[in-house]
PDB file of N, CA and C in Angstrom:
ATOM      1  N   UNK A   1      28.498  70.085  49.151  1.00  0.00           N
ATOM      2  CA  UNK A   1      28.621  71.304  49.906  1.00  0.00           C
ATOM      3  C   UNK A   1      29.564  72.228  49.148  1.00  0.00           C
ATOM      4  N   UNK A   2      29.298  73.833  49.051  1.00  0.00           N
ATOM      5  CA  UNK A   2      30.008  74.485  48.425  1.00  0.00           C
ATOM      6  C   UNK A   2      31.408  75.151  48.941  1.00  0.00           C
ATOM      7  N   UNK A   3      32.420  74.800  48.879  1.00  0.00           N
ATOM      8  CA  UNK A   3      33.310  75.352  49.970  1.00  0.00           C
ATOM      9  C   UNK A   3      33.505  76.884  49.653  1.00  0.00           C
ATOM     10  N   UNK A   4      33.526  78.048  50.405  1.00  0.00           N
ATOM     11  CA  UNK A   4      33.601  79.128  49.954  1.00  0.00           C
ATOM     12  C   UNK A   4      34.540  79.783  50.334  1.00  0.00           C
ATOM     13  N   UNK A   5      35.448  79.285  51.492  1.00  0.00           N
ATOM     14  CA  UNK A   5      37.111  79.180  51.478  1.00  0.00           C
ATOM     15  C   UNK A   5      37.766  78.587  52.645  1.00  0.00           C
ATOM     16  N   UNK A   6      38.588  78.957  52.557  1.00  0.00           N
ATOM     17  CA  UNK A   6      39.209  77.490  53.900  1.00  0.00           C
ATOM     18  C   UNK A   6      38.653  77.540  55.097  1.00  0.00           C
ATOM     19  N   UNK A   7      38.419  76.321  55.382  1.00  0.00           N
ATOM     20  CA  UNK A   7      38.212  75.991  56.459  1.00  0.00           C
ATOM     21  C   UNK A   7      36.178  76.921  56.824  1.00  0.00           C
ATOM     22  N   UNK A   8      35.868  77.334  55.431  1.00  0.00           N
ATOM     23  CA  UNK A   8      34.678  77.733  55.574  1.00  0.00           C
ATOM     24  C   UNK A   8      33.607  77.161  54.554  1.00  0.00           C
ATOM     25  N   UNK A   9      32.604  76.609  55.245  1.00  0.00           N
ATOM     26  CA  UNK A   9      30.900  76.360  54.129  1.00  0.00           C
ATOM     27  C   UNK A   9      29.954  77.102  54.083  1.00  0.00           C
ATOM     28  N   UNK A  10      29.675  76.398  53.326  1.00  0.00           N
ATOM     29  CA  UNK A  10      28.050  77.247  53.116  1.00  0.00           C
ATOM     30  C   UNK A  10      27.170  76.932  51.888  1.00  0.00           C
ATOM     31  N   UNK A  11      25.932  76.258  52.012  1.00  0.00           N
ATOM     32  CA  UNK A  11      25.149  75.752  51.298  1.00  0.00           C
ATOM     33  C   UNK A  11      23.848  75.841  51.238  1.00  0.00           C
ATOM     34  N   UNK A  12      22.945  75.968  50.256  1.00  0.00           N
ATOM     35  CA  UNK A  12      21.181  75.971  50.999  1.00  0.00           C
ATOM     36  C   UNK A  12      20.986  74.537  50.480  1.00  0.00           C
ATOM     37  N   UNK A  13      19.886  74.202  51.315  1.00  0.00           N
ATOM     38  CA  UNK A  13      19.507  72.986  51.365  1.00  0.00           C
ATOM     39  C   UNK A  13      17.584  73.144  51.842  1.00  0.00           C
ATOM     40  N   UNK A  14      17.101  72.474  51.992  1.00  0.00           N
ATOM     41  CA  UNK A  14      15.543  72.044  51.898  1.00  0.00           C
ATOM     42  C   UNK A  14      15.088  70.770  52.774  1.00  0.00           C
ATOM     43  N   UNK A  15      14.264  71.428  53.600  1.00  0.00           N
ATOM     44  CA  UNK A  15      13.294  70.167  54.217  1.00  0.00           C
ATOM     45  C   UNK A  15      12.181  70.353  53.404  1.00  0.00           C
ATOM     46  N   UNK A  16      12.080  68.986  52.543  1.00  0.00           N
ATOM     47  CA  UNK A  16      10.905  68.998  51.777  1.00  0.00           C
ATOM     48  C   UNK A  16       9.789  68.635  52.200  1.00  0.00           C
ATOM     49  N   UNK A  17       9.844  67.746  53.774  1.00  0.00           N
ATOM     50  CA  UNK A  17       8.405  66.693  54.413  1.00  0.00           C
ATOM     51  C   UNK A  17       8.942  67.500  56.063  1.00  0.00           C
ATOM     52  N   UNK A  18       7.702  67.062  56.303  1.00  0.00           N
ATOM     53  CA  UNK A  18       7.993  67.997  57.973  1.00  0.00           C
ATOM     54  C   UNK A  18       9.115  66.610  58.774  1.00  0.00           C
ATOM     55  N   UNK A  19       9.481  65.352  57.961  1.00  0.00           N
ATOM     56  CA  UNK A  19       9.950  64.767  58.634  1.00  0.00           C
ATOM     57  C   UNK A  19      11.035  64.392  58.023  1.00  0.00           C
ATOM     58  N   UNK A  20      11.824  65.388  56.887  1.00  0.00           N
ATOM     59  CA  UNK A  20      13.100  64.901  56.424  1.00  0.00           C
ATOM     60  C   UNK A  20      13.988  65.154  57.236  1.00  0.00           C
ATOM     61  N   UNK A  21      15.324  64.092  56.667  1.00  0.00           N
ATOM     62  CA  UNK A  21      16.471  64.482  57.674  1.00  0.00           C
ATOM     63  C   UNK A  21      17.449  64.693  56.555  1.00  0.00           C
ATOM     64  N   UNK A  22      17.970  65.750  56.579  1.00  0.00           N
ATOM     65  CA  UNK A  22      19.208  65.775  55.421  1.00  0.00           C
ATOM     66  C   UNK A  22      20.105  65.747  56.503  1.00  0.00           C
ATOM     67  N   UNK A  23      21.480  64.515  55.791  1.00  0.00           N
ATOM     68  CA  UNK A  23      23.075  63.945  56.667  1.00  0.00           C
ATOM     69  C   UNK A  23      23.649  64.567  55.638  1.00  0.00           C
ATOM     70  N   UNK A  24      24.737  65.344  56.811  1.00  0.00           N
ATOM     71  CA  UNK A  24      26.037  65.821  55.489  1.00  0.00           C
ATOM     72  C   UNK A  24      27.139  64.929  56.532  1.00  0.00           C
ATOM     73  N   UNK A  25      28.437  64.961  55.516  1.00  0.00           N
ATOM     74  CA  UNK A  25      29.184  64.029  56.632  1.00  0.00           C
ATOM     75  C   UNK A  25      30.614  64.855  55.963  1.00  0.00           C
ATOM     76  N   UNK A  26      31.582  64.917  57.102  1.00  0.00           N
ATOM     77  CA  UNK A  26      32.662  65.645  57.123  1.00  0.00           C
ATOM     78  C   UNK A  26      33.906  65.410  57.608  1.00  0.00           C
ATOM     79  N   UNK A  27      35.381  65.641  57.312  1.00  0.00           N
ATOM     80  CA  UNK A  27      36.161  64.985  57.970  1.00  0.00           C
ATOM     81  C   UNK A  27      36.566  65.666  58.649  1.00  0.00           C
ATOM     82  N   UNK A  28      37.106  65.262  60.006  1.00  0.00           N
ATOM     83  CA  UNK A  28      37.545  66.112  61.027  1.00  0.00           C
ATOM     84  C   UNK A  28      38.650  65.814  61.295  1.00  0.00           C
ATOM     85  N   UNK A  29      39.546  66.812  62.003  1.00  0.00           N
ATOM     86  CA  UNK A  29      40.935  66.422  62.770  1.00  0.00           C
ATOM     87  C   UNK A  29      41.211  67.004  64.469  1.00  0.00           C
ATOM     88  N   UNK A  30      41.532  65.732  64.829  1.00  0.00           N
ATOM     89  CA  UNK A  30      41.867  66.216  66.286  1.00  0.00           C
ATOM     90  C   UNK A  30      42.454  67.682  66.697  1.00  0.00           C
ATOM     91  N   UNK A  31      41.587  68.453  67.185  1.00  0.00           N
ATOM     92  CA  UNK A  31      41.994  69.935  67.960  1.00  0.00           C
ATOM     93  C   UNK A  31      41.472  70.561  66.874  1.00  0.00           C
ATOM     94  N   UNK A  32      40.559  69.920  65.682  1.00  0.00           N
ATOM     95  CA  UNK A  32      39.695  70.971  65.064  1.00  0.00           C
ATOM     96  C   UNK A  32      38.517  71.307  66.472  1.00  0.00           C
ATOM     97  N   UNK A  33      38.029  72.792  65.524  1.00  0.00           N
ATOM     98  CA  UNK A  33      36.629  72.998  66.408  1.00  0.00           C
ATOM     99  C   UNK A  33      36.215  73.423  65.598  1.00  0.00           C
ATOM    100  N   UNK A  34      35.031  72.718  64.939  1.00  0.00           N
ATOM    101  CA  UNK A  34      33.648  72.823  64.265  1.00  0.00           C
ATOM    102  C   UNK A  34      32.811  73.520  64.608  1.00  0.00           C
ATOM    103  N   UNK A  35      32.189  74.533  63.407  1.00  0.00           N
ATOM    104  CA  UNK A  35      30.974  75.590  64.058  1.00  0.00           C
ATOM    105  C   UNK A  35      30.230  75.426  62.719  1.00  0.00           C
ATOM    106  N   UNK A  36      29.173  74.501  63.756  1.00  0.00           N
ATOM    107  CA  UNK A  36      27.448  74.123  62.430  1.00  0.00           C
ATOM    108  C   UNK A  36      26.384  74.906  62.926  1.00  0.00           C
ATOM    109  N   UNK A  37      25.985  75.801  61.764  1.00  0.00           N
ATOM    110  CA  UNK A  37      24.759  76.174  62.008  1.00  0.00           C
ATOM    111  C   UNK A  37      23.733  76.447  60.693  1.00  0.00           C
ATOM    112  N   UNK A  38      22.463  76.570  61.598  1.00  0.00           N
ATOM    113  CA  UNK A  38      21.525  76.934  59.854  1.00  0.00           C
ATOM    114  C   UNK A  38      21.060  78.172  60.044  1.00  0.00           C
ATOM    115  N   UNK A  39      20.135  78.311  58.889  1.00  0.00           N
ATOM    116  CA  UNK A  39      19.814  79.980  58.802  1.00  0.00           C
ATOM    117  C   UNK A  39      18.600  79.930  58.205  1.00  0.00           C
ATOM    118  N   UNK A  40      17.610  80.284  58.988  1.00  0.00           N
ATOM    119  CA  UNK A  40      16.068  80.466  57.920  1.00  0.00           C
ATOM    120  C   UNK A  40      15.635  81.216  57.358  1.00  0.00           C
ATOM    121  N   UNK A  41      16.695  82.492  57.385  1.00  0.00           N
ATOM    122  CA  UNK A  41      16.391  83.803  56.920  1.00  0.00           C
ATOM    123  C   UNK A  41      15.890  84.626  57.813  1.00  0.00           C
ATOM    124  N   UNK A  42      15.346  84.042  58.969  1.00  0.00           N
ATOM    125  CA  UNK A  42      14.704  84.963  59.980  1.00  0.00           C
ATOM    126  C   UNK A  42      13.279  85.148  59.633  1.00  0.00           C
ATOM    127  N   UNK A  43      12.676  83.709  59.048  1.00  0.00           N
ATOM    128  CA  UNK A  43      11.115  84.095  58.678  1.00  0.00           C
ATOM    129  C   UNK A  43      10.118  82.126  59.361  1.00  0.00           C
ATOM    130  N   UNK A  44      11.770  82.329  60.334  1.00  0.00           N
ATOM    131  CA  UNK A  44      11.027  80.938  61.418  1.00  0.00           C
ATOM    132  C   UNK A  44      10.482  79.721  60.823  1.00  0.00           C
ATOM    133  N   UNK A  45      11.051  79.459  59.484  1.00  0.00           N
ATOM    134  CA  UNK A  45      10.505  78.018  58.797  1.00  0.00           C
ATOM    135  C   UNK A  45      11.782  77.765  57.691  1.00  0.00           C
ATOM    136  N   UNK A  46      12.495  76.525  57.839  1.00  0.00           N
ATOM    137  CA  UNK A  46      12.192  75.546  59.200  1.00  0.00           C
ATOM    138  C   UNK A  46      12.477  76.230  60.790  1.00  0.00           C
ATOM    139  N   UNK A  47      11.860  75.444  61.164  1.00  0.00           N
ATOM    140  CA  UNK A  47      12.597  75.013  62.611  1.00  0.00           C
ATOM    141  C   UNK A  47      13.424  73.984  62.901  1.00  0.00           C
ATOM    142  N   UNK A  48      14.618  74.434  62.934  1.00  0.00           N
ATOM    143  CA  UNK A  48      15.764  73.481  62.513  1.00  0.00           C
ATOM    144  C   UNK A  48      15.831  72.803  63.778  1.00  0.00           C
ATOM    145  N   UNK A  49      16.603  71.528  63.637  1.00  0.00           N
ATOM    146  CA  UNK A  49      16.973  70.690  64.941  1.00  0.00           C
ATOM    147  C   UNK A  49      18.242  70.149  64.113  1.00  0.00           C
ATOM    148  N   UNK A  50      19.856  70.687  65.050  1.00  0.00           N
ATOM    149  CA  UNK A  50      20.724  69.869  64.123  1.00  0.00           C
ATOM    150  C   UNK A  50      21.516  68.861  65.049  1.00  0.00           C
ATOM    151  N   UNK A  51      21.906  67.727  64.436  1.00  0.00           N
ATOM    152  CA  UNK A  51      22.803  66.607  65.169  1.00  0.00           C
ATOM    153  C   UNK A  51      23.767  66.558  64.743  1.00  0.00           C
ATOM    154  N   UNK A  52      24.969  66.476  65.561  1.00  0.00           N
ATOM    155  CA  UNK A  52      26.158  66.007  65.043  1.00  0.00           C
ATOM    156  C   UNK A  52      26.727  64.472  65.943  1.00  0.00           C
ATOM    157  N   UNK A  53      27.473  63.251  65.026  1.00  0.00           N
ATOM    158  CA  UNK A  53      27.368  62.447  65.295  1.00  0.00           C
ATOM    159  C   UNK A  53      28.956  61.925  64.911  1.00  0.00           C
ATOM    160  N   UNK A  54      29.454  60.802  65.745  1.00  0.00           N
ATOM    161  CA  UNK A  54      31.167  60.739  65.190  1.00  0.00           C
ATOM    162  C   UNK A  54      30.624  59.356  64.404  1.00  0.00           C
ATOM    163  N   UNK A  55      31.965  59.135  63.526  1.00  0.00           N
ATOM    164  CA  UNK A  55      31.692  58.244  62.742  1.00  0.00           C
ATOM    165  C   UNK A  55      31.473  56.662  63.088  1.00  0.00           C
ATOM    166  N   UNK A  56      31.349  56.325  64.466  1.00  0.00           N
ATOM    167  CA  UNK A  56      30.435  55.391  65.135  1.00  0.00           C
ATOM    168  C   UNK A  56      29.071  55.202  65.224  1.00  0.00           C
ATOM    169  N   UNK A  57      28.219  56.900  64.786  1.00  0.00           N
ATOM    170  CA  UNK A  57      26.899  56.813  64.522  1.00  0.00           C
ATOM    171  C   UNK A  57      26.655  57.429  66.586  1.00  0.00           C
ATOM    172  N   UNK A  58      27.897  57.881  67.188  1.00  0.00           N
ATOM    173  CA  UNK A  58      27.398  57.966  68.399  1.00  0.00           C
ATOM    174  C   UNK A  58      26.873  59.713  68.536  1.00  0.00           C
ATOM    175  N   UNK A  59      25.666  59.765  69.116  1.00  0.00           N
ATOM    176  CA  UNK A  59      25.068  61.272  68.861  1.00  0.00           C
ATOM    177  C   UNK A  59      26.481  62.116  69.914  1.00  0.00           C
ATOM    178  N   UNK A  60      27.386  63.079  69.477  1.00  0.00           N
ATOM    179  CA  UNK A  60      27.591  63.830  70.432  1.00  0.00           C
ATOM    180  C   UNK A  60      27.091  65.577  70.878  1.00  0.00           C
ATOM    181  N   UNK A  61      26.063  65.763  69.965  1.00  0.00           N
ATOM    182  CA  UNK A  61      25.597  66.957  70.358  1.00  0.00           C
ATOM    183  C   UNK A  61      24.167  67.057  69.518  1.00  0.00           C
ATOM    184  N   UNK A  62      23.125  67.817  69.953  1.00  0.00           N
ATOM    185  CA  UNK A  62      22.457  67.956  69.593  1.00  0.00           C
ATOM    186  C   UNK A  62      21.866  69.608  70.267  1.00  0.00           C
ATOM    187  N   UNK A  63      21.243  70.270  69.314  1.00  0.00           N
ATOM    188  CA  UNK A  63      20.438  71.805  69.565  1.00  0.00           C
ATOM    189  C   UNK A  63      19.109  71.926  68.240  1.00  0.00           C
ATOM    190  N   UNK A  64      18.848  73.189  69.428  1.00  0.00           N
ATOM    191  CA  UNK A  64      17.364  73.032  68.300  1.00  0.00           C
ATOM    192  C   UNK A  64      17.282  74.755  68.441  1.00  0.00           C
ATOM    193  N   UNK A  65      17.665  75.289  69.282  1.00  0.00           N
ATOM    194  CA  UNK A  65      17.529  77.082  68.786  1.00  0.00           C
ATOM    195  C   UNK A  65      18.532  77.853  69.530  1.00  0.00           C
ATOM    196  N   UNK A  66      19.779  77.537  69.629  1.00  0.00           N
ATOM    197  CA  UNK A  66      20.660  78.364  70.035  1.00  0.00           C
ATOM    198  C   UNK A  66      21.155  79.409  69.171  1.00  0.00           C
ATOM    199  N   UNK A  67      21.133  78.914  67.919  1.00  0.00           N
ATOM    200  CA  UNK A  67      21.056  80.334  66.900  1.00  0.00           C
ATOM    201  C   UNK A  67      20.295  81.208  67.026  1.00  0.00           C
ATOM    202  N   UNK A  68      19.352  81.400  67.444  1.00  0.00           N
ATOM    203  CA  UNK A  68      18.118  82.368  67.701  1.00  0.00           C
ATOM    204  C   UNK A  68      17.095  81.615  66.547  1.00  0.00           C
ATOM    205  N   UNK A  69      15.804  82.751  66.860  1.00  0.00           N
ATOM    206  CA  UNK A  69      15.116  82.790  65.609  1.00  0.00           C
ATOM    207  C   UNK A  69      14.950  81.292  65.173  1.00  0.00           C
ATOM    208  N   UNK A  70      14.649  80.334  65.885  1.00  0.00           N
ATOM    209  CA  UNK A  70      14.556  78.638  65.518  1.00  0.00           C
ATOM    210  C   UNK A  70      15.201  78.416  64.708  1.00  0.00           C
ATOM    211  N   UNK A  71      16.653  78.613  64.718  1.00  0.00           N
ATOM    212  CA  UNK A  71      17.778  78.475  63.865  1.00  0.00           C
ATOM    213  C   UNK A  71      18.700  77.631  65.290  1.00  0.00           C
ATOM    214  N   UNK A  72      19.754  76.614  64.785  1.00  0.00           N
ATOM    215  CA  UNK A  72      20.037  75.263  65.213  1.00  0.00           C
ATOM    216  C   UNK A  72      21.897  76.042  65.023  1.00  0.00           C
ATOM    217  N   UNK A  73      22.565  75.398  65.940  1.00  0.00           N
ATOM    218  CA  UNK A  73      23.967  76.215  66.348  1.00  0.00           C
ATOM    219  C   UNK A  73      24.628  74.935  67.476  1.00  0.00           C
ATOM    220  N   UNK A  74      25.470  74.769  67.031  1.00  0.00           N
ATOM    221  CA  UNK A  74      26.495  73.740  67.361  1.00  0.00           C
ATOM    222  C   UNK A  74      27.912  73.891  67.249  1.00  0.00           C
ATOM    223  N   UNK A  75      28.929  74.178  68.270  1.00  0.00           N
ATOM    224  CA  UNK A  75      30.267  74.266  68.603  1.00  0.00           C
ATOM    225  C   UNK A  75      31.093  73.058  68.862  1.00  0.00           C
ATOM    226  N   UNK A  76      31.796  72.159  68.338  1.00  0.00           N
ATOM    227  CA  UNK A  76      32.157  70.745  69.214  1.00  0.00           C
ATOM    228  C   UNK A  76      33.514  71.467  68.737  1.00  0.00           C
ATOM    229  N   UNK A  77      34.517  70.289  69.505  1.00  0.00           N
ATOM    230  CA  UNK A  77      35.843  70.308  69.940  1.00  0.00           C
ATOM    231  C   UNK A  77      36.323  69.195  69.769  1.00  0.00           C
ATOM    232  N   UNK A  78      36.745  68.994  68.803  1.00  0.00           N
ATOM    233  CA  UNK A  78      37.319  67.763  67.699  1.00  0.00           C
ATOM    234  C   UNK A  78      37.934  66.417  68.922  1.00  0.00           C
ATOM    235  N   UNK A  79      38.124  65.674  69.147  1.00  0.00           N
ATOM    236  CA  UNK A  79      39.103  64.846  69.813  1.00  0.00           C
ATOM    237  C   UNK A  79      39.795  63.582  68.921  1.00  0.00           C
ATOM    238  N   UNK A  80      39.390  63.488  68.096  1.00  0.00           N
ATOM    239  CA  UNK A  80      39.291  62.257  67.155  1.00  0.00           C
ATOM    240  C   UNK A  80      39.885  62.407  65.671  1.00  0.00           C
ATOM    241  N   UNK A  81      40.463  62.344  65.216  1.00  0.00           N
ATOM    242  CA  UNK A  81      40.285  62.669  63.449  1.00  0.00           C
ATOM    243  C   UNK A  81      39.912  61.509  63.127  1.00  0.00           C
ATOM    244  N   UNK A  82      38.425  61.885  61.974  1.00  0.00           N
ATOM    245  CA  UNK A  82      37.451  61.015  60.771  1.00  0.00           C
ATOM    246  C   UNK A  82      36.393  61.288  61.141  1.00  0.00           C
ATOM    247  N   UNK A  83      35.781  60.717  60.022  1.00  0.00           N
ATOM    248  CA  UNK A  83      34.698  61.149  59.281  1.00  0.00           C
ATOM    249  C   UNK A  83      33.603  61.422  60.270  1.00  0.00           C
ATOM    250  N   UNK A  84      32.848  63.142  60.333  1.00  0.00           N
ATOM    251  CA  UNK A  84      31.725  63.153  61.363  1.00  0.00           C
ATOM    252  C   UNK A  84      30.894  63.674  60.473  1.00  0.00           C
ATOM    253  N   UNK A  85      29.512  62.763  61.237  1.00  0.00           N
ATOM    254  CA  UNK A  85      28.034  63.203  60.560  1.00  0.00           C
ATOM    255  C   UNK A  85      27.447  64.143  60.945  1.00  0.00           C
ATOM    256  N   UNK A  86      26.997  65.101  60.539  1.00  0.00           N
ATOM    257  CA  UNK A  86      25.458  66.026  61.161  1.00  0.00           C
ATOM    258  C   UNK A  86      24.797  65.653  60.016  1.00  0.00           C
ATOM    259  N   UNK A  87      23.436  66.011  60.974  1.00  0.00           N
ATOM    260  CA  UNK A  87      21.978  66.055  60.393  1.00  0.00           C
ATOM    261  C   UNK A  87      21.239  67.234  60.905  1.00  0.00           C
ATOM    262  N   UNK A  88      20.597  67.468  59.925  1.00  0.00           N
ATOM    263  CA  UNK A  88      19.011  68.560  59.806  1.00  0.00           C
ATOM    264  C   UNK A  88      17.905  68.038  59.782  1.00  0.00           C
ATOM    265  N   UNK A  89      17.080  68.669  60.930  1.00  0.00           N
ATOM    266  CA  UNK A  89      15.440  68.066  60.455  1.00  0.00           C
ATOM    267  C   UNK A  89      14.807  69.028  61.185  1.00  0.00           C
ATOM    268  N   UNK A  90      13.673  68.901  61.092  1.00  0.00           N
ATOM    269  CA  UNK A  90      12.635  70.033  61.799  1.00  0.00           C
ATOM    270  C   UNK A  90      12.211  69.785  63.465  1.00  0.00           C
ATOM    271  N   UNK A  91      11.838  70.647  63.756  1.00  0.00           N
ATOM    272  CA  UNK A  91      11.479  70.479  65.013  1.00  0.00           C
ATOM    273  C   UNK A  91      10.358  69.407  65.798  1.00  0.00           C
ATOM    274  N   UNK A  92      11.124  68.686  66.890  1.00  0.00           N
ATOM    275  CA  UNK A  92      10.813  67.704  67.518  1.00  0.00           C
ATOM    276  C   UNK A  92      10.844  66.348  66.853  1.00  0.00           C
ATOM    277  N   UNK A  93      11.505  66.129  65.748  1.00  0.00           N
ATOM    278  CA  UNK A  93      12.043  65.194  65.214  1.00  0.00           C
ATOM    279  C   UNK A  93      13.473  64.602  65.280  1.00  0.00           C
ATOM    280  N   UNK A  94      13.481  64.655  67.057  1.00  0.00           N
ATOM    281  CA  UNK A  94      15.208  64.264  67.718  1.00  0.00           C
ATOM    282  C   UNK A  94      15.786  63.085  67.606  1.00  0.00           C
ATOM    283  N   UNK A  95      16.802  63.161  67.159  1.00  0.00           N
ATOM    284  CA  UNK A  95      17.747  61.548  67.260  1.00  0.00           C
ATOM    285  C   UNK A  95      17.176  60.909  68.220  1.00  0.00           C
ATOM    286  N   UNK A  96      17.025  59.763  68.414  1.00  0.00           N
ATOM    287  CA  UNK A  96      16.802  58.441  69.440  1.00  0.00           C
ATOM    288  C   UNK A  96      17.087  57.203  68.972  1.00  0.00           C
ATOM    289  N   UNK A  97      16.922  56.627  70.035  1.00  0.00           N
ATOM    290  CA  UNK A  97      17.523  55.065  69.298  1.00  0.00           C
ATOM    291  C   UNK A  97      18.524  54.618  69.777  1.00  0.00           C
ATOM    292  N   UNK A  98      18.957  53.569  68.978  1.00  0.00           N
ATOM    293  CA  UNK A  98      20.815  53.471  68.967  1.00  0.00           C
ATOM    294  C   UNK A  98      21.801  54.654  68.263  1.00  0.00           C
ATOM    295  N   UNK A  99      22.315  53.771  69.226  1.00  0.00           N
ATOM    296  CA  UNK A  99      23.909  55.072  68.464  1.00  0.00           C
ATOM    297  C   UNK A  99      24.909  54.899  67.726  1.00  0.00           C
ATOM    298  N   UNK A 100      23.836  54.114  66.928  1.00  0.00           N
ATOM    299  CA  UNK A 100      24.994  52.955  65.969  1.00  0.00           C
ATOM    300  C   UNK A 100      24.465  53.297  64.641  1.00  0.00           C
ATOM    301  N   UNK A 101      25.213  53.503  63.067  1.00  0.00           N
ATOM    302  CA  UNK A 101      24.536  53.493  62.001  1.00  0.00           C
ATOM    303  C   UNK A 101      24.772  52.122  61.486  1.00  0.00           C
ATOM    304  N   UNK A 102      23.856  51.690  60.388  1.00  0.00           N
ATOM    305  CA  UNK A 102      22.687  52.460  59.701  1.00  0.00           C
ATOM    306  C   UNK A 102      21.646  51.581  60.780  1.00  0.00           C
ATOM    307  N   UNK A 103      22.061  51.292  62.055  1.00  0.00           N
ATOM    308  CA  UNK A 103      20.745  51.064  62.685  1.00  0.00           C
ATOM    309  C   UNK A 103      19.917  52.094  63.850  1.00  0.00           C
ATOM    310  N   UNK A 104      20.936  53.031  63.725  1.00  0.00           N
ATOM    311  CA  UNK A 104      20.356  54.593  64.561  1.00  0.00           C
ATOM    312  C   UNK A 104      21.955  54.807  64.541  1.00  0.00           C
ATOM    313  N   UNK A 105      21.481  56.257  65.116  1.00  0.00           N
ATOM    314  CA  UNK A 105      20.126  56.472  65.699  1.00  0.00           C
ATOM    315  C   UNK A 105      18.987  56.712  64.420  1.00  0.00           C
ATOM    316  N   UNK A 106      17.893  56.782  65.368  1.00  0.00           N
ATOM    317  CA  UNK A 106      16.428  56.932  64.560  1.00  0.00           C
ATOM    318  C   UNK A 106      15.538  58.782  65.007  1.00  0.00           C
ATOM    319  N   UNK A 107      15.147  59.009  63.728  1.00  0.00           N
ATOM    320  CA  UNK A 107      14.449  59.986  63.497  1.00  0.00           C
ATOM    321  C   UNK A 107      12.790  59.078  63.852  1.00  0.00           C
ATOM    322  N   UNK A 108      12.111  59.979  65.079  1.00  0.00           N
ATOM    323  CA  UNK A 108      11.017  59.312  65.154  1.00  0.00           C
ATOM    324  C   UNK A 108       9.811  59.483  64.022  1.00  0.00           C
ATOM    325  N   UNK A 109      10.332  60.629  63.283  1.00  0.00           N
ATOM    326  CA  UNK A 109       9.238  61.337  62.402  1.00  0.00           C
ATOM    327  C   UNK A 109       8.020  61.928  62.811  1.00  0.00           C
ATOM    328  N   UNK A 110       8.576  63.317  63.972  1.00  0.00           N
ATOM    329  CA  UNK A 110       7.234  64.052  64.617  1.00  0.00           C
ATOM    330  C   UNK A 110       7.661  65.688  63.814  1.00  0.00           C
ATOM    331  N   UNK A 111       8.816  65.846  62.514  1.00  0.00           N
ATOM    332  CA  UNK A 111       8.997  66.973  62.456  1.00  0.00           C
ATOM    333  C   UNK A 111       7.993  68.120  62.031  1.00  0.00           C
ATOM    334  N   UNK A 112       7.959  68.977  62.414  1.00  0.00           N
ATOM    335  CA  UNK A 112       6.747  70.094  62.092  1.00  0.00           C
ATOM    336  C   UNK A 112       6.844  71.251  60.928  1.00  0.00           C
ATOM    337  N   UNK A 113       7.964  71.369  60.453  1.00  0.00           N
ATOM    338  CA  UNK A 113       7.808  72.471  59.645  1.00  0.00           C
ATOM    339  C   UNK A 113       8.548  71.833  58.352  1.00  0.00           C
ATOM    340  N   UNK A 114       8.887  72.689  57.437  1.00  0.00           N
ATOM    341  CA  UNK A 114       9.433  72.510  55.971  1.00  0.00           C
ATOM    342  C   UNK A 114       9.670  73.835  55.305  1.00  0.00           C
ATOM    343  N   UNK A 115      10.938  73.594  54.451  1.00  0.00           N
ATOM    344  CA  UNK A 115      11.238  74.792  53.764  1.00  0.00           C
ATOM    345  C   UNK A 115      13.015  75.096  53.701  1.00  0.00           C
ATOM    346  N   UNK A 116      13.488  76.287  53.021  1.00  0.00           N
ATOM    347  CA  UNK A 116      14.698  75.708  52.719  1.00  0.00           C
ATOM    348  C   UNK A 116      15.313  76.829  53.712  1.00  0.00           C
ATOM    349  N   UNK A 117      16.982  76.596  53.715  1.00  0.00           N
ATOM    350  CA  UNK A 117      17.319  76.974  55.107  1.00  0.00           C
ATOM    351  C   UNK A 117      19.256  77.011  54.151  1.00  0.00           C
ATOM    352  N   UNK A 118      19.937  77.570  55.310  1.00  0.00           N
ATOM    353  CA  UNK A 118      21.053  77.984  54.963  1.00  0.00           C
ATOM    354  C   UNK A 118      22.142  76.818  55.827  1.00  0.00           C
ATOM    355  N   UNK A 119      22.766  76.488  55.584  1.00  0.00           N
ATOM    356  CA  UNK A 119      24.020  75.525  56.415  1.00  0.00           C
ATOM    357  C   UNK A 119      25.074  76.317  55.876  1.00  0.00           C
ATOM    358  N   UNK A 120      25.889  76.443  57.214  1.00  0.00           N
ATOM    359  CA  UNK A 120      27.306  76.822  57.226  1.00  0.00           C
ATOM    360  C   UNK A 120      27.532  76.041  58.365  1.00  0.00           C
ATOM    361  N   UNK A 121      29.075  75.990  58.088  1.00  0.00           N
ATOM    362  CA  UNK A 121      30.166  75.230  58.746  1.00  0.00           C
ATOM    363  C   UNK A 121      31.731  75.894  58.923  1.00  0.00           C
ATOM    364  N   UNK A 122      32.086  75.977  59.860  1.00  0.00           N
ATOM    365  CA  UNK A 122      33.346  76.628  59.798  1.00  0.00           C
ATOM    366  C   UNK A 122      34.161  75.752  60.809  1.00  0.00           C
ATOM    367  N   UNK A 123      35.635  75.106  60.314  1.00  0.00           N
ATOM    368  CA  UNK A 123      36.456  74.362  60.814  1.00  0.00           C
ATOM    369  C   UNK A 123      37.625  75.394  61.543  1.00  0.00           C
ATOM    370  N   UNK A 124      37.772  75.582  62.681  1.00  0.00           N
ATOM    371  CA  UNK A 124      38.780  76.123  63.395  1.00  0.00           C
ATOM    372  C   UNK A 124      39.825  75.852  63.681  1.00  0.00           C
TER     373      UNK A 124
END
């Protein structure tokens, strides 16, 4: 990930199969507040779906178009410091499963679209 200054990201990245999942993983600190979102340019492909997950593998949030424009937007409120996961994938390809890694959760593999997309992150 490219850091582009404190406490701020920003990277492009690619769903290459309508059913990839790209994991970025990040460290957090208690009374951070994390702001994940993607960006399709505003030409609706992908259709993002993003997860964020604590480093138990337990899902604590998930969205699929609160950014607008099938763009994926996520606010959490740190409680914990270490290492937290999000993931990207396309639409209707939602976490399920366990909530445990590397045995879930599980991507069922129903995602529908592909193409490359913008991630930012901003730590508060």
């Amino acid at each position: 990930m490219a850091k582009t200054k404190d406490g701020e990201f920003h990277t492009a990245a690619s769903l290459d199969s309508p059913d990839d999942v790209d994991v970025w993983r990040v460290n957090l600190h208690a009374g951070d507040t994390v702001t994940i979102s993607t960006d399709n340019e505003d030409d609706f492909n992908p259709d993002t779906v993003l997860a964020l997950f604590d480093h138990k593998g337990n899902i604590l949030a998930v969205d699929d178009d609160s950014g607008g424009a099938f763009q994926s937007l996520i606010t959490y409120d740190v409680t914990e410091t270490g290492n937290y996961f999000f993931a990207v994938t396309s639409f209707a390809n939602f976490p399920s499963g366990g909530d445990k890694f590397p045995d879930g959760p599980s991507y069922p593999g129903f995602g529908g679209s592909t193409g490359s997309y913008g991630l930012d992150l901003v730590i508060a």
